[in-house]
Protein backbone atom coordinates (compact mmCIF):
# COMPACT_ATOMS: atom_id res chain seq x y z
CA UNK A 1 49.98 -17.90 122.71
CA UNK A 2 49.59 -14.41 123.61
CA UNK A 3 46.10 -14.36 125.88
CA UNK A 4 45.51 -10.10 125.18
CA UNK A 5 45.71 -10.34 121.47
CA UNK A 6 42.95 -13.13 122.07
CA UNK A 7 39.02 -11.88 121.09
CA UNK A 8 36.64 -13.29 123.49
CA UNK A 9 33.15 -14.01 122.99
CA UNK A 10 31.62 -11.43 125.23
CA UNK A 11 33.79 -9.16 123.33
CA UNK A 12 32.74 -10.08 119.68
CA UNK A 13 29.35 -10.01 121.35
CA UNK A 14 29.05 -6.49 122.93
CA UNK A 15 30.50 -5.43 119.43
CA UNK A 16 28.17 -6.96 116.98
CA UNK A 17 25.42 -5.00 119.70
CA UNK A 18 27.17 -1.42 119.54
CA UNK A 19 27.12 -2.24 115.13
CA UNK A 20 23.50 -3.23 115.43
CA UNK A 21 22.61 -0.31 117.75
CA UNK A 22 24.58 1.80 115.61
CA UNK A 23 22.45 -0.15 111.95
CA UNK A 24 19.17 0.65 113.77
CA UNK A 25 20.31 4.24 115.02
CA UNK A 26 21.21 4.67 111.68
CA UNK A 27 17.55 3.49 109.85
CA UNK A 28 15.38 5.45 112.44
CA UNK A 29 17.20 8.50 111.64
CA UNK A 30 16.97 7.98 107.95
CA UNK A 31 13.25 7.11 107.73
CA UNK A 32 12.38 10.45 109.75
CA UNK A 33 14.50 11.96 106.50
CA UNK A 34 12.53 10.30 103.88
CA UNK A 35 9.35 10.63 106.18
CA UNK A 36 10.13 14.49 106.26
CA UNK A 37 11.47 14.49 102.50
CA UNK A 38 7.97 12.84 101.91
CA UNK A 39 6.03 15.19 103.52
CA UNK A 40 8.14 17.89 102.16
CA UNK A 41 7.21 16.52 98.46
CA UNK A 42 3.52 16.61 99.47
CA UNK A 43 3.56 19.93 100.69
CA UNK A 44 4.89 21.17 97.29
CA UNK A 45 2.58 19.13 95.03
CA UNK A 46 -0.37 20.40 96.89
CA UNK A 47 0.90 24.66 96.84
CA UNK A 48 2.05 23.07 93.06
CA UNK A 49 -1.82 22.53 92.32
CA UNK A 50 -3.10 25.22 94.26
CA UNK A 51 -0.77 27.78 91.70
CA UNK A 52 -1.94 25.57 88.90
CA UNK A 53 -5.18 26.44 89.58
CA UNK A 54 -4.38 30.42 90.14
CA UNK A 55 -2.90 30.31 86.48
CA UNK A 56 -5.78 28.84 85.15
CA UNK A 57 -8.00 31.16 86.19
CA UNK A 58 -5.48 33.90 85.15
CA UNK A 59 -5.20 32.63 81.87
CA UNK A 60 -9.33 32.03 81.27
CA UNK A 61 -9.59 35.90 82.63
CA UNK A 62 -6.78 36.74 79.87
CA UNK A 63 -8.47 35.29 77.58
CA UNK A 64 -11.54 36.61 77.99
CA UNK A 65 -9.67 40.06 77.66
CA UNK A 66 -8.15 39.32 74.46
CA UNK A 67 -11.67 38.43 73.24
CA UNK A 68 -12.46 41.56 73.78
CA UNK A 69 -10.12 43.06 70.99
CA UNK A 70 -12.18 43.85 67.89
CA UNK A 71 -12.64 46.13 65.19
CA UNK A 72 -16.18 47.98 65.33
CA UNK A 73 -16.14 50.09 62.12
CA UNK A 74 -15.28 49.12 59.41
CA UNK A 75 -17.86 46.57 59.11
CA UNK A 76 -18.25 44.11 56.29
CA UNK A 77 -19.61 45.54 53.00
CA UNK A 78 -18.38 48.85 53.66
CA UNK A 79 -18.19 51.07 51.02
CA UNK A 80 -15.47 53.95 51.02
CA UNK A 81 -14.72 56.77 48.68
CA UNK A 82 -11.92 59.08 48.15
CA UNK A 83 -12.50 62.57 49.35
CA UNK A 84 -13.90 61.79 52.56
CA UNK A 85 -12.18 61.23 56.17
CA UNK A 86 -13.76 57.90 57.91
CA UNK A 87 -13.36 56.69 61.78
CA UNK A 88 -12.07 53.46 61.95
CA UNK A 89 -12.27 52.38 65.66
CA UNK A 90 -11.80 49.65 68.52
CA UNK A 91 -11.85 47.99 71.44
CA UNK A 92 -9.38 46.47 73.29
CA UNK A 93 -8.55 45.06 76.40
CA UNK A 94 -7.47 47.77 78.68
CA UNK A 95 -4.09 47.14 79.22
CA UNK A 96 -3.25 47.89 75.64
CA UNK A 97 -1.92 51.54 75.18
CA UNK A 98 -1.12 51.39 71.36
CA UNK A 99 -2.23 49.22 68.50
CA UNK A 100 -0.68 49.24 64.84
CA UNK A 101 -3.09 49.24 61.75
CA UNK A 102 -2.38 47.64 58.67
CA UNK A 103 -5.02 47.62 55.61
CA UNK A 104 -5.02 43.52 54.22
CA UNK A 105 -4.67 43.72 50.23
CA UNK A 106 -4.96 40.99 47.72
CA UNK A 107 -1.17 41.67 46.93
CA UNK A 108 0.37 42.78 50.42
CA UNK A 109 -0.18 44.61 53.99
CA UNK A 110 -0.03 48.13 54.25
CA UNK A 111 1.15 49.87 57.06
CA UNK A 112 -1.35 52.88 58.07
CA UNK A 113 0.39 53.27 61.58
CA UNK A 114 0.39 53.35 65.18
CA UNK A 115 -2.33 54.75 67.60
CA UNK A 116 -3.01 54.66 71.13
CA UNK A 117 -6.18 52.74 72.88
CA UNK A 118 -8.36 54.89 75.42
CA UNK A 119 -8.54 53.45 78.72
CA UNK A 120 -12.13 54.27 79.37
CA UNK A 121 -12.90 54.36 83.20
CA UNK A 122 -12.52 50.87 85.09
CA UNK A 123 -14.81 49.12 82.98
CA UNK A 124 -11.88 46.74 81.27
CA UNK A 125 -12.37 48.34 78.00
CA UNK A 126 -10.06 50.34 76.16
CA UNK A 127 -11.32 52.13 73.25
CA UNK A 128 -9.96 53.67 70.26
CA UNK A 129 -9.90 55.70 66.97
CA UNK A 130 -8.27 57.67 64.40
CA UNK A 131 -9.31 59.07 61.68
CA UNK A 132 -8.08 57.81 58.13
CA UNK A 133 -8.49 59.43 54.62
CA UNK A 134 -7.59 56.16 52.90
CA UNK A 135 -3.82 56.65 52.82
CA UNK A 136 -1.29 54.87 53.93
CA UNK A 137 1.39 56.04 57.14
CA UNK A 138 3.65 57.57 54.41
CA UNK A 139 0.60 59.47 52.77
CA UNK A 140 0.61 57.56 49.63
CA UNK A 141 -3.31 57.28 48.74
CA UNK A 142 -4.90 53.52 48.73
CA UNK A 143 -5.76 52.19 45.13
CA UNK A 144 -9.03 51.75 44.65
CA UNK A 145 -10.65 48.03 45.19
CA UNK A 146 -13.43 45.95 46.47
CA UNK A 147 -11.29 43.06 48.65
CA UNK A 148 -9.91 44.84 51.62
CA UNK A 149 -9.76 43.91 55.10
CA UNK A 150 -8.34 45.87 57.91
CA UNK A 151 -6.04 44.29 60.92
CA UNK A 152 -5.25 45.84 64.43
CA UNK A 153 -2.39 44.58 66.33
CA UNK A 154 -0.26 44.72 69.44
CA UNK A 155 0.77 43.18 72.55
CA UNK A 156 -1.66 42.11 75.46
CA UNK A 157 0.21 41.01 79.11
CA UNK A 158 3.48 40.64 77.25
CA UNK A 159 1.99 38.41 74.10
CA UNK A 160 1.03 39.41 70.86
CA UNK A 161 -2.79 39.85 69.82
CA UNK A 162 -4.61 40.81 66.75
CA UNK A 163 -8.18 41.37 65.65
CA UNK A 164 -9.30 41.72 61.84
CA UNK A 165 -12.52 43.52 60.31
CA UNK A 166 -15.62 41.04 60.29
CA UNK A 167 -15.61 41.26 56.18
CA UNK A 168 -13.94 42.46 52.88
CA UNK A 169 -14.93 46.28 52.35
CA UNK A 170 -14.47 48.43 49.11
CA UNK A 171 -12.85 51.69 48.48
CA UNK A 172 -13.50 53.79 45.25
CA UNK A 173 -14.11 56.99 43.83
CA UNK A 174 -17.09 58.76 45.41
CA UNK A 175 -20.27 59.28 42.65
């Protein structure tokens, strides 16, 4: 029998060491992955949270602004009559540049047009008004009734908003 083709002991020996070397080589330089990929994972959760928190905020300070959209004339129980010009006006938050007014009927919504909000110095409030003679944006008069409500509408940080008059209001001939 052939002696070189022969494994010895100290040979099988000094290679199961250099293949556990090599196994625990292998698991120390894994666990500093998973220790780093750990870290790593913390790192994001906790910026995660911190941004979680920013949004919230952002969102309860958007919210207040869109709270801030409301109709301030006409008010609830307001009587109109043909022949006259009335001021129906606004605020808004005041990143809004236009709003779009539509009169609320029993039967439909009438479009009475766009108009633009009036940023009004830094304070956060926009303000607006136009002045309406109780016709519609084609200039076909309003039919005379007592359940009418007017809506403003438009967009506020890229979502839509809306604010309706506080009550029904009546337009009729004038006495």
């Amino acid at each position: 029998m052939d002696n070189s083709k022969r494994k010895t002991p100290v040979t099988l020996s000094i290679a199961l060491v250099l293949v556990l070397c090599a196994a625990v080589l292998i698991y120390f330089y894994y666990s500093q992955q998973v220790a780093s990929l750990t870290k790593t994972n913390q790192d994001l959760s906790a910026k995660a949270a911190q941004y979680d928190a920013i949004i919230e905020k952002q969102t309860a300070a958007d919210e207040a602004q869109r709270a801030l959209f409301k109709i301030t004339w006409p008010t609830s129980n307001t009587s109109l009559c043909y022949e006259n010009q009335y001021s129906v006006s606004w605020q808004t938050p005041s990143d809004m540049d236009i709003v779009k007014a539509d009169l609320i009927t029993p039967n439909s919504d009438v479009d009475l047009g766009q108009f633009p909000a009036i940023n009004s110095n830094g304070t956060g409030v926009s303000y607006g008004s136009f002045s309406w003679d109780l016709t519609d944006a084609n200039g076909q008069i309003i039919p005379p009734g007592k359940v009418y409500k007017l809506r403003l509408s438009g967009t506020y940080k890229d979502k839509p908003i809306s604010a309706q008059s506080d009550g029904l209001f009546s337009i009729s001939q004038c006495n």
